[in-house]
Structures are given as C-alpha cells and as structure tokens.
N, C-alpha and C. Protein backbone atom coordinates (compact mmCIF):
# COMPACT_ATOMS: atom_id res chain seq x y z
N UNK A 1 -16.26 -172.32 -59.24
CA UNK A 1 -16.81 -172.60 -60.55
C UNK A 1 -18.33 -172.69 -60.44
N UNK A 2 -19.14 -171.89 -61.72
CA UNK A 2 -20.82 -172.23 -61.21
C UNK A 2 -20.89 -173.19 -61.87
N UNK A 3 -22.12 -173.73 -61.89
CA UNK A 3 -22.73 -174.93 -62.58
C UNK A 3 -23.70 -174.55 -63.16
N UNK A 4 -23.96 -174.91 -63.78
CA UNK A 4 -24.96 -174.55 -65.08
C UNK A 4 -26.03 -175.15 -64.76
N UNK A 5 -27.23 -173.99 -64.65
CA UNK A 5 -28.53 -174.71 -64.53
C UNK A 5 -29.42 -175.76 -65.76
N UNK A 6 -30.13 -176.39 -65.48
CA UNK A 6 -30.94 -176.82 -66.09
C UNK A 6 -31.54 -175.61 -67.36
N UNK A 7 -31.62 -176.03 -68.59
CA UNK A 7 -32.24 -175.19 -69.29
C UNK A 7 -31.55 -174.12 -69.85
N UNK A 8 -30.30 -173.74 -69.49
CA UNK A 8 -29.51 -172.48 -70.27
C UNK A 8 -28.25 -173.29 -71.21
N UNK A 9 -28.15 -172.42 -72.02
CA UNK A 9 -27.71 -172.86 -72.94
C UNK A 9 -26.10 -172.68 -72.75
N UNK A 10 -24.74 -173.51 -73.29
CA UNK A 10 -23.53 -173.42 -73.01
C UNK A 10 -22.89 -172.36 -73.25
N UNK A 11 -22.90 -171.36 -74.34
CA UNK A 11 -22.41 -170.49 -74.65
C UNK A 11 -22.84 -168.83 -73.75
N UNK A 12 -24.13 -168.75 -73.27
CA UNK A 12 -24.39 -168.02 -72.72
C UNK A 12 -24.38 -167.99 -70.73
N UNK A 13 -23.83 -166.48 -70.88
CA UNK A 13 -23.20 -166.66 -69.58
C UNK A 13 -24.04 -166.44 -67.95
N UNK A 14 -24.28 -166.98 -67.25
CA UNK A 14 -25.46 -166.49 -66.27
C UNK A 14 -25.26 -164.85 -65.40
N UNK A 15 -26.67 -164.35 -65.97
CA UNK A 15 -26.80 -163.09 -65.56
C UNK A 15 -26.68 -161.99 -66.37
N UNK A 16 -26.11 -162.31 -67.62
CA UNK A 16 -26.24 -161.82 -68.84
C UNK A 16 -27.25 -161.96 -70.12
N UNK A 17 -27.59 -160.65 -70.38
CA UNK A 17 -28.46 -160.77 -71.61
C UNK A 17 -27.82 -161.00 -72.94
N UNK A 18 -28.26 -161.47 -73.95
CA UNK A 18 -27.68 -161.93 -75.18
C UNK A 18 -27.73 -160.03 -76.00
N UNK A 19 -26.68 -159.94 -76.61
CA UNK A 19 -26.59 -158.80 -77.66
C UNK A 19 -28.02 -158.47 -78.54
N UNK A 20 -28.53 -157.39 -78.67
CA UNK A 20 -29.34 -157.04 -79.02
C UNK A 20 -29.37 -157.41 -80.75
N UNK A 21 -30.24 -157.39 -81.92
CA UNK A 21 -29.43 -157.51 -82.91
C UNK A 21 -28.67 -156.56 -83.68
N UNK A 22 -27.73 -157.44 -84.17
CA UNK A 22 -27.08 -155.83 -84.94
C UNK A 22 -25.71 -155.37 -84.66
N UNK A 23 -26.09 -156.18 -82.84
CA UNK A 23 -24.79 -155.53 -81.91
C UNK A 23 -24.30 -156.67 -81.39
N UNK A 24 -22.53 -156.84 -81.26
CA UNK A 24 -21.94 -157.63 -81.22
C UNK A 24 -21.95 -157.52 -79.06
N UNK A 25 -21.58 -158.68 -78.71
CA UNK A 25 -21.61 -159.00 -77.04
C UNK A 25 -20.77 -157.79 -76.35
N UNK A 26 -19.90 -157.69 -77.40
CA UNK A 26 -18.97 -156.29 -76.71
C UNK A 26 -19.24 -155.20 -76.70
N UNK A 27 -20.21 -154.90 -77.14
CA UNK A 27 -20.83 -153.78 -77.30
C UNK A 27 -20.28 -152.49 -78.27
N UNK A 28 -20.89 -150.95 -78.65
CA UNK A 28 -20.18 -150.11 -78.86
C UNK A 28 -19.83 -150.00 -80.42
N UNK A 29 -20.20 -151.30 -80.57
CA UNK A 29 -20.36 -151.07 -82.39
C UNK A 29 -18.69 -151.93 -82.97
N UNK A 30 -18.05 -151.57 -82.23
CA UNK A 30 -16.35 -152.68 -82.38
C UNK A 30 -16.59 -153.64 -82.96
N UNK A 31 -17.03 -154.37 -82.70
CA UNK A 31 -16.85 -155.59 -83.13
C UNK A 31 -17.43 -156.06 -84.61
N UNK A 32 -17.51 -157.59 -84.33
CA UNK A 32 -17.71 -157.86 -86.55
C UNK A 32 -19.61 -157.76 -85.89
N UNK A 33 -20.51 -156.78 -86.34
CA UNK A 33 -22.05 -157.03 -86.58
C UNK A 33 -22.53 -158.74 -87.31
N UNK A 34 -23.48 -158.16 -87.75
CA UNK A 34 -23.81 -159.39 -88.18
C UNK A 34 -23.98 -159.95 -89.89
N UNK A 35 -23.62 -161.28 -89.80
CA UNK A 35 -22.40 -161.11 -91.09
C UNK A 35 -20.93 -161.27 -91.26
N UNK A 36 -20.80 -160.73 -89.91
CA UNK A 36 -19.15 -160.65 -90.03
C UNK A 36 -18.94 -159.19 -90.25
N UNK A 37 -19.54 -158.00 -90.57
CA UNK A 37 -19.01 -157.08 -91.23
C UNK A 37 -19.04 -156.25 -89.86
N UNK A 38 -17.77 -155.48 -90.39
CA UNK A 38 -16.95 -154.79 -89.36
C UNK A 38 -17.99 -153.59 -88.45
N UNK A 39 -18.36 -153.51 -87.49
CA UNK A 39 -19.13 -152.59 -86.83
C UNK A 39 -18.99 -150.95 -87.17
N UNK A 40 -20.32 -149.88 -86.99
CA UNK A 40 -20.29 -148.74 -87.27
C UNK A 40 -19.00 -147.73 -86.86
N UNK A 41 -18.68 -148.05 -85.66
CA UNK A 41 -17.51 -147.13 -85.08
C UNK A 41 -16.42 -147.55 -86.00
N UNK A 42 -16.02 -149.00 -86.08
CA UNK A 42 -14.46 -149.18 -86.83
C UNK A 42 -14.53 -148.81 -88.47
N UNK A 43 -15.92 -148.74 -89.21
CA UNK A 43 -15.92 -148.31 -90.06
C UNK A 43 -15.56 -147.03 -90.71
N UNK A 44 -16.15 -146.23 -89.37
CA UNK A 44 -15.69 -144.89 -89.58
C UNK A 44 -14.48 -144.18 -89.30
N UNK A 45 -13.87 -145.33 -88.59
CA UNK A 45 -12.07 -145.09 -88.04
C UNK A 45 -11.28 -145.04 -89.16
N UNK A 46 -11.69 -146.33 -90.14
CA UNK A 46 -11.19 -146.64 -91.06
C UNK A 46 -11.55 -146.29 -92.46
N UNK A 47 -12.19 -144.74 -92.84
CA UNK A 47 -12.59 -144.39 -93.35
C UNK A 47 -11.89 -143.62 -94.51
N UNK A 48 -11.50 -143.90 -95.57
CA UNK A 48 -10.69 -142.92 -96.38
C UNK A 48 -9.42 -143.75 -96.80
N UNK A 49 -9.25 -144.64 -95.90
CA UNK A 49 -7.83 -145.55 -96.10
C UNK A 49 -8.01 -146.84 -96.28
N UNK A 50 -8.55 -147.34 -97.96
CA UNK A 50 -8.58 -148.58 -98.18
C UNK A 50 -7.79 -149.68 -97.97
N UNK A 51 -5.87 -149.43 -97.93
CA UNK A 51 -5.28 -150.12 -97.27
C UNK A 51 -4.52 -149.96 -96.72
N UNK A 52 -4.71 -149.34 -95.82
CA UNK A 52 -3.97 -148.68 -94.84
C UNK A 52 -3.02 -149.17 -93.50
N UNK A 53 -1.80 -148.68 -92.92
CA UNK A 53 -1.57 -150.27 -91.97
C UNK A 53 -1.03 -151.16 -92.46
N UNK A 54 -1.24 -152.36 -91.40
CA UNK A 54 -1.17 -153.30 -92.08
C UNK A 54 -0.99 -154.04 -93.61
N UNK A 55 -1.99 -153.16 -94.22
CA UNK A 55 -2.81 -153.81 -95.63
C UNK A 55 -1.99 -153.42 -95.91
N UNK A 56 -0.56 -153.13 -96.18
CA UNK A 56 -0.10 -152.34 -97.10
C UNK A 56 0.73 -153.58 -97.65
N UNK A 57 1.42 -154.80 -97.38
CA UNK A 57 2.01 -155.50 -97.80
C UNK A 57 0.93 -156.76 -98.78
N UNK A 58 0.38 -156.71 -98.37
CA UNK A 58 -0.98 -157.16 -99.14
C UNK A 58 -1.50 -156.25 -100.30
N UNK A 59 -1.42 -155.06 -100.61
CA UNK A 59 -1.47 -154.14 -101.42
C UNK A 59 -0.70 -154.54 -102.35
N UNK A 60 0.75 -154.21 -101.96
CA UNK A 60 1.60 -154.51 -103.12
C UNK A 60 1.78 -155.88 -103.56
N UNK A 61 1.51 -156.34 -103.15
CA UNK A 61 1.35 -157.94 -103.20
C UNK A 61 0.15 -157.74 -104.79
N UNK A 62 -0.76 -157.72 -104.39
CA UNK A 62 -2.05 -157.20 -105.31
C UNK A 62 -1.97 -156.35 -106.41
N UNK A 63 -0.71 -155.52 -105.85
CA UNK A 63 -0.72 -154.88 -107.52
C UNK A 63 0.50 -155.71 -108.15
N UNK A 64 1.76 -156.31 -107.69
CA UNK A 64 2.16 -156.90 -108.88
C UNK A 64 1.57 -158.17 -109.45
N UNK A 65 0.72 -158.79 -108.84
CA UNK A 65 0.08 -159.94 -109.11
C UNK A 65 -0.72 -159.43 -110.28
N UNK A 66 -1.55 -158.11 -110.23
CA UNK A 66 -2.37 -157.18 -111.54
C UNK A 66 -1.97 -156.90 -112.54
N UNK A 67 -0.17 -156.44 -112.28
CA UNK A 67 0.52 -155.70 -112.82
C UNK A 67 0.81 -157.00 -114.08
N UNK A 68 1.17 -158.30 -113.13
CA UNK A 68 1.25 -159.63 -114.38
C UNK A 68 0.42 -160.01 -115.01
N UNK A 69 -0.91 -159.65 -114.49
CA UNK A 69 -1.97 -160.23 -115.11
C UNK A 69 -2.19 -159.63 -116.51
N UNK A 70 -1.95 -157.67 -116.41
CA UNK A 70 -2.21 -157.32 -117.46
C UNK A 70 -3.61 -155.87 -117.03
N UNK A 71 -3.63 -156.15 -116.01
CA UNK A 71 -4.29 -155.34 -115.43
C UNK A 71 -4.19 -154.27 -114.79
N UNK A 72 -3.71 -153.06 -115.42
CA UNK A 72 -3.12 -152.53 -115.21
C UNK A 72 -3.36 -150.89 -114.33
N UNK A 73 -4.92 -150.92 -114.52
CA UNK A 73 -5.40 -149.61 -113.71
C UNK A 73 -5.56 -150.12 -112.68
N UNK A 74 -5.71 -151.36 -112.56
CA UNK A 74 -6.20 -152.29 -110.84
C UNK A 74 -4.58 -152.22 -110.45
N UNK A 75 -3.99 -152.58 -110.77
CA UNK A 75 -2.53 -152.82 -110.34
C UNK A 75 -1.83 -151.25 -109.84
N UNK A 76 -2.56 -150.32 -111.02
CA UNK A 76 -2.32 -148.73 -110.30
C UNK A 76 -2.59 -148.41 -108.60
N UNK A 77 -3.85 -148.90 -108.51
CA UNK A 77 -4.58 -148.59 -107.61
C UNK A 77 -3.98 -149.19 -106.13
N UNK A 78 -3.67 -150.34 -106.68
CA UNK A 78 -2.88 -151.09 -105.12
C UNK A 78 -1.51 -150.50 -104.60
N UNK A 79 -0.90 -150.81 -105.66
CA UNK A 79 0.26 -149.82 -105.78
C UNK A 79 0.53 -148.67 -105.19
N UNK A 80 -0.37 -147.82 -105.18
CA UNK A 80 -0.52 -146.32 -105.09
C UNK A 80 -0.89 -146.77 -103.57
N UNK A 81 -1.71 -147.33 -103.50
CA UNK A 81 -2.17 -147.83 -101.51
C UNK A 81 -0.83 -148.28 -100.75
N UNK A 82 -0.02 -148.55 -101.81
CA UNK A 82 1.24 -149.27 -100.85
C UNK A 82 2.67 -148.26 -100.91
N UNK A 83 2.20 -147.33 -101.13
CA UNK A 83 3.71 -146.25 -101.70
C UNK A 83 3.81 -145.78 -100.20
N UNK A 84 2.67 -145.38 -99.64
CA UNK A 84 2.92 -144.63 -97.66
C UNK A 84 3.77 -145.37 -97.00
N UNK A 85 3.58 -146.75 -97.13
CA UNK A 85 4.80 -147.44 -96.47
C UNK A 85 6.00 -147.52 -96.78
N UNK A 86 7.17 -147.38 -95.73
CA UNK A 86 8.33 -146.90 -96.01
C UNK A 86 9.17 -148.15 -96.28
N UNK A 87 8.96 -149.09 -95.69
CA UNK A 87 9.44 -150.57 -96.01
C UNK A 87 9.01 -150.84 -97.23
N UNK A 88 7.82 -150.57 -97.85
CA UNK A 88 7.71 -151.22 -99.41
C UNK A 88 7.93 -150.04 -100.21
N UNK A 89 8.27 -148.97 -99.99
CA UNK A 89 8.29 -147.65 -100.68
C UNK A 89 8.99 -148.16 -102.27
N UNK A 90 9.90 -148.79 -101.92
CA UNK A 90 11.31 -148.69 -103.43
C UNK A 90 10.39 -150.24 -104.38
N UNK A 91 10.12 -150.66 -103.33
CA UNK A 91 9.49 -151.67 -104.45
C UNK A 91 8.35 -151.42 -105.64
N UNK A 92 7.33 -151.28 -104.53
CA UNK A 92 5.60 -150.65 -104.76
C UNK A 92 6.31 -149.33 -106.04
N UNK A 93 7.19 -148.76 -105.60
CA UNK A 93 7.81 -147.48 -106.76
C UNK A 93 7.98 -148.17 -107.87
N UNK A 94 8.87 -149.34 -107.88
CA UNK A 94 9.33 -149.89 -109.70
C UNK A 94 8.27 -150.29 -109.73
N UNK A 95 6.93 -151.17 -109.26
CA UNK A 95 6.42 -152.00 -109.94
C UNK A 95 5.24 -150.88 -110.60
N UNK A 96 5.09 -149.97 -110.13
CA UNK A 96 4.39 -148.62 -110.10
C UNK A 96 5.05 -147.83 -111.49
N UNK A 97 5.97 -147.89 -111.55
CA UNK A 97 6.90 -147.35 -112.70
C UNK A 97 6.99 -148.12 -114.11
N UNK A 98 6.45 -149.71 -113.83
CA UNK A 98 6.16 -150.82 -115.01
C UNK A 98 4.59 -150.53 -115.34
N UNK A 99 3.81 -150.14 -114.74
CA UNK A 99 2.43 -150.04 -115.02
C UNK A 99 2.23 -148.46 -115.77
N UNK A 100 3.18 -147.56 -115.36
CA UNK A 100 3.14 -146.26 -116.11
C UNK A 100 3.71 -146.58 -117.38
N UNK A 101 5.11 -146.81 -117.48
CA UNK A 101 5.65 -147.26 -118.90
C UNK A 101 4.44 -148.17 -119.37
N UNK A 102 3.72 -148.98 -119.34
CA UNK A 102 2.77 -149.93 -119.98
C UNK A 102 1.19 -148.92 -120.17
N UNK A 103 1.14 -147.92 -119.46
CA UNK A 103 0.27 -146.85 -119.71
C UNK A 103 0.50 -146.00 -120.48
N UNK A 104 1.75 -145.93 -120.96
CA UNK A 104 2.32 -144.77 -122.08
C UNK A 104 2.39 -143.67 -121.43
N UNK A 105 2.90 -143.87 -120.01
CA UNK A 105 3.70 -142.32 -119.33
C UNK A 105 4.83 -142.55 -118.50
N UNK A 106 6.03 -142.10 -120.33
CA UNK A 106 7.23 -143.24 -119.50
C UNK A 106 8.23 -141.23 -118.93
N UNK A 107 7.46 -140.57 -118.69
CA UNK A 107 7.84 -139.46 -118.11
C UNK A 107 7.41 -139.89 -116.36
N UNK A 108 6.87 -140.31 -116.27
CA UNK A 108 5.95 -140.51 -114.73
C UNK A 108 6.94 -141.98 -114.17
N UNK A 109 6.93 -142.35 -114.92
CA UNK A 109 7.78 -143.76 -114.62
C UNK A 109 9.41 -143.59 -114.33
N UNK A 110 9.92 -142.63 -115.07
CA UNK A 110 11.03 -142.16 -114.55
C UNK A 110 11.56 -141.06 -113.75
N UNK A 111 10.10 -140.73 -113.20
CA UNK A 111 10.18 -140.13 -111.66
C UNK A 111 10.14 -141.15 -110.66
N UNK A 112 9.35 -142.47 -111.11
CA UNK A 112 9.18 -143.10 -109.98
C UNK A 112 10.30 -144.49 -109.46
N UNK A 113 11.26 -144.17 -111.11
CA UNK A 113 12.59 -145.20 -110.86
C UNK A 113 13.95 -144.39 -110.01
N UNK A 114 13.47 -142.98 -109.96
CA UNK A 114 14.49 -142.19 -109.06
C UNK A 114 14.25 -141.90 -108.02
N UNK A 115 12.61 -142.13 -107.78
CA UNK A 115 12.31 -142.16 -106.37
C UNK A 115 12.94 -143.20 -105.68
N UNK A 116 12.74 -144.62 -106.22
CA UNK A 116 12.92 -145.77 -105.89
C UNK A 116 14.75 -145.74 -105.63
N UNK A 117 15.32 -145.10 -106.28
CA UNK A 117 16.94 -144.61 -106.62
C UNK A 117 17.51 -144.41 -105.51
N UNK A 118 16.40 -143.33 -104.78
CA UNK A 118 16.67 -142.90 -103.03
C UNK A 118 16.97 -143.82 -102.17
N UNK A 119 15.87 -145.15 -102.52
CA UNK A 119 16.11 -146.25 -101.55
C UNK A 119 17.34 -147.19 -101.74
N UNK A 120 17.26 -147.70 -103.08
CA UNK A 120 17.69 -148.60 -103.42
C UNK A 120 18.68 -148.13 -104.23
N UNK A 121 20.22 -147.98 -104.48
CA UNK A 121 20.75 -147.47 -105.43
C UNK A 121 20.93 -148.81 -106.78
N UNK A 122 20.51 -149.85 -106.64
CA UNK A 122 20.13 -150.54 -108.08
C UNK A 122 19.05 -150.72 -108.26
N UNK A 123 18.41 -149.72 -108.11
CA UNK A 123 16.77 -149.69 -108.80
C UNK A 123 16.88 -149.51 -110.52
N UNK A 124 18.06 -148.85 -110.76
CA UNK A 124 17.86 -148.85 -112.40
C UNK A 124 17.59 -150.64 -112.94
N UNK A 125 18.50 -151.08 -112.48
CA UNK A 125 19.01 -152.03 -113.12
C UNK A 125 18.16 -152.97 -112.93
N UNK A 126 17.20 -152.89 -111.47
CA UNK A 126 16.01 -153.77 -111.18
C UNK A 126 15.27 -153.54 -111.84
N UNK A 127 14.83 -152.39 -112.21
CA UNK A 127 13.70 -151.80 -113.30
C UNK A 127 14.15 -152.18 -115.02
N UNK A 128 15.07 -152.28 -115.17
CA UNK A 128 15.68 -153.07 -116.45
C UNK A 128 15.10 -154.60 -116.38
N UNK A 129 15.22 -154.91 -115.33
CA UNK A 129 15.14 -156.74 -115.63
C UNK A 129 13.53 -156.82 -115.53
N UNK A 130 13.23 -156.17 -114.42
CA UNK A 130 11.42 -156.40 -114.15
C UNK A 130 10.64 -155.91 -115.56
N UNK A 131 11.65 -154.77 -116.28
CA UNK A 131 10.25 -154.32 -117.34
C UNK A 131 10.32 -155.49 -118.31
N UNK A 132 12.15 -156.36 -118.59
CA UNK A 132 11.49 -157.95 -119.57
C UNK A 132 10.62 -158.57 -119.50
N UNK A 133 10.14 -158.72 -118.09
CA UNK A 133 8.87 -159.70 -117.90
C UNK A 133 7.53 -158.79 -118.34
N UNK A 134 6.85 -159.77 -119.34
CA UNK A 134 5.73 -159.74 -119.42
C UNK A 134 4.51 -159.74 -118.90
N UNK A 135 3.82 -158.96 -119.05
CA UNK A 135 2.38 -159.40 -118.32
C UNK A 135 2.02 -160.84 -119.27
N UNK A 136 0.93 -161.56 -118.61
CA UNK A 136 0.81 -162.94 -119.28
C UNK A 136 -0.47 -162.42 -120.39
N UNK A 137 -0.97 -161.40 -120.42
CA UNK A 137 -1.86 -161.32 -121.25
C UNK A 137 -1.38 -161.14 -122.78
C-alpha cells in the first residue's frame, strides 16, 4: 500500500496527471465530459436512435403517460421509439392505435390493432377497454 505524500490531494492518484479539460480520466471521449454530458465518441454511437435499447421500456412508458395526458403527437413519438422492441411490440401497438383513433386515422389504428392481433390474440378486446379511458384533458 503507498502512502500519500504530504501535499497531494485524496482523490488523485500518484504518478498521474489529472484529465485535461473537456476529457473525462478515461480517456477517448467515453465517458460523461463535463457537465455530465455524454462524451463525443458515445454521442456519435448513439446517433439516430433517440430510444433505442434499453430506452425502449421507458419510451412506452412515456407515451402512455402522453397518451393520458392528452398529448397526443408527443405520445406518437415515444410510441413509435418503442414499436422495434419485440417484448413491448403488442402493447406500444394498442396504445399507438388510441392516439391514431384520437388523431382521426381510425384506418391506421386498425392496422395497428391487427398488428398487435399477431401477438396477443385479445388485443381486440384490450383495445375496446383501453379506448373507454379518457385522456384527462
């Protein structure tokens, strides 16, 4: 174990220089810059796919929370981020299919209750009860 000289500080390690600014200790751009915000390389990894991954249960999460609010092009938008995933596919589809019927394209909406049909064979009947509920607006 070393011992820490006189005069250096706890966090910094002996024989090492501190990160330049801008650039996180790990170098390479990875890491969170400064701010917190995600470094140049992972930015550009993650480029094109707002929620992509992961985010995708958080997506749909976000659009029916929109979808109640009344908000309904925001609620499009999450929605539509969460359809790639195959685990939320039948859901993200009806709640996706309540925001078209509430857009006045109940042709689009009943593509997307037979998509959902594939997964789930009582998607009709889920899509019956979910369109009673109201948005709160």
């Amino acid at each position: 174990m070393r011992r820490r000289r006189p005069g250096r500080t706890a966090g910094r390690q002996q024989g090492r220089r501190p990160a330049a600014p801008g650039r996180s200790a790990a170098g390479a751009g990875y890491a969170a810059g400064p701010g917190g915000r995600p470094g140049r390389r992972r930015k550009e990894a993650l480029a094109g796919r707002p929620h992509a991954g992961r985010h995708a249960p958080a997506a749909a999460g976000r659009g029916t929370g929109r979808y109640l609010l009344g908000k309904f092009t925001e609620a499009e938008q999450s929605l539509q981020a969460a359809l790639p995933d195959n685990q939320l596919k039948g859901e993200a589809s009806l709640w996706l299919a309540l925001v078209k019927e509430k857009q006045g394209k109940p042709d689009e909406a009943q593509k997307l209750v037979q998509e959902a049909g594939k997964i789930n064979k009582n998607s009709e009947a889920v899509f019956k009860q979910l369109k009673a509920l109201e948005p709160l607006k």
